[in-house]
Protein backbone atom coordinates (compact mmCIF):
# COMPACT_ATOMS: atom_id res chain seq x y z
CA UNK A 1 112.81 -117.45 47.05
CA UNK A 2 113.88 -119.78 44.14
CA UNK A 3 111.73 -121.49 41.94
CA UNK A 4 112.62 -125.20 43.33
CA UNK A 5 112.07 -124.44 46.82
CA UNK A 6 108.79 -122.91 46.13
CA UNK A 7 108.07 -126.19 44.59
CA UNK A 8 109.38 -128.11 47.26
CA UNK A 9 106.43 -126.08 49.49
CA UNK A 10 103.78 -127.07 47.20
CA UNK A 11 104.95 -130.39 47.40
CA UNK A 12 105.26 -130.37 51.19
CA UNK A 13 101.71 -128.83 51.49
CA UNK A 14 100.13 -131.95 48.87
CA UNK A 15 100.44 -134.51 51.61
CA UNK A 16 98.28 -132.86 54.26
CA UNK A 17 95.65 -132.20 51.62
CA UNK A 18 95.97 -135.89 50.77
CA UNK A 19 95.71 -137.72 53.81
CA UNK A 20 93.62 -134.27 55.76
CA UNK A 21 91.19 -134.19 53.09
CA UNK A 22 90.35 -137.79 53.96
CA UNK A 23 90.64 -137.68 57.71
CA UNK A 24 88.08 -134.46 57.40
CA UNK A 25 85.48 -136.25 55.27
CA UNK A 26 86.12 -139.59 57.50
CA UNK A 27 84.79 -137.14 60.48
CA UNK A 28 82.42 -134.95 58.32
CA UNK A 29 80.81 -137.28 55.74
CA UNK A 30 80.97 -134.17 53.50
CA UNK A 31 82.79 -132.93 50.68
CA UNK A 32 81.99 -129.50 51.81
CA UNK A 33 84.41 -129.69 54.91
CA UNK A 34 86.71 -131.28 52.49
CA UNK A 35 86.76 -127.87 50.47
CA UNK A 36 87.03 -125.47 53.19
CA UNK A 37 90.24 -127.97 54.41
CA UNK A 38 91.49 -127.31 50.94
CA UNK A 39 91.58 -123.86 50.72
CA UNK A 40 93.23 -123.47 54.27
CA UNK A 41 95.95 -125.58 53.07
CA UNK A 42 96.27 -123.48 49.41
CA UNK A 43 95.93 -120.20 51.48
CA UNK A 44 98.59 -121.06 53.61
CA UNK A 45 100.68 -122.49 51.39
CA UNK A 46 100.72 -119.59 49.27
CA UNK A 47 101.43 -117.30 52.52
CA UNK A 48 104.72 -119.62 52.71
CA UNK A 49 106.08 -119.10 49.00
CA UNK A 50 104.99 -115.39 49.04
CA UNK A 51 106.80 -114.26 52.27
């Protein structure tokens, strides 16, 4: 996989954490369920630009 389509991913990936990240600590009131939503979203966006 190229280098700007990997990119592209990341990019892809940084509005869920954005807009999840406050959704999850709207429900949550926590920064802790923020975290674990965080490294969901960088473990799977890693699976995408590895495979």
């Amino acid at each position: 996989m190229d280098i700007p389509r990997k990119l592209g991913i990341l990019i892809y990936t940084a509005v869920p954490a954005i807009v999840g990240g406050g959704i999850v600590y709207h429900f949550f009131g926590s920064f802790t369920q923020v975290i674990i939503w965080e490294i969901l979203l960088v473990l799977a966006a890693l699976g995408f630009i590895s495979s």
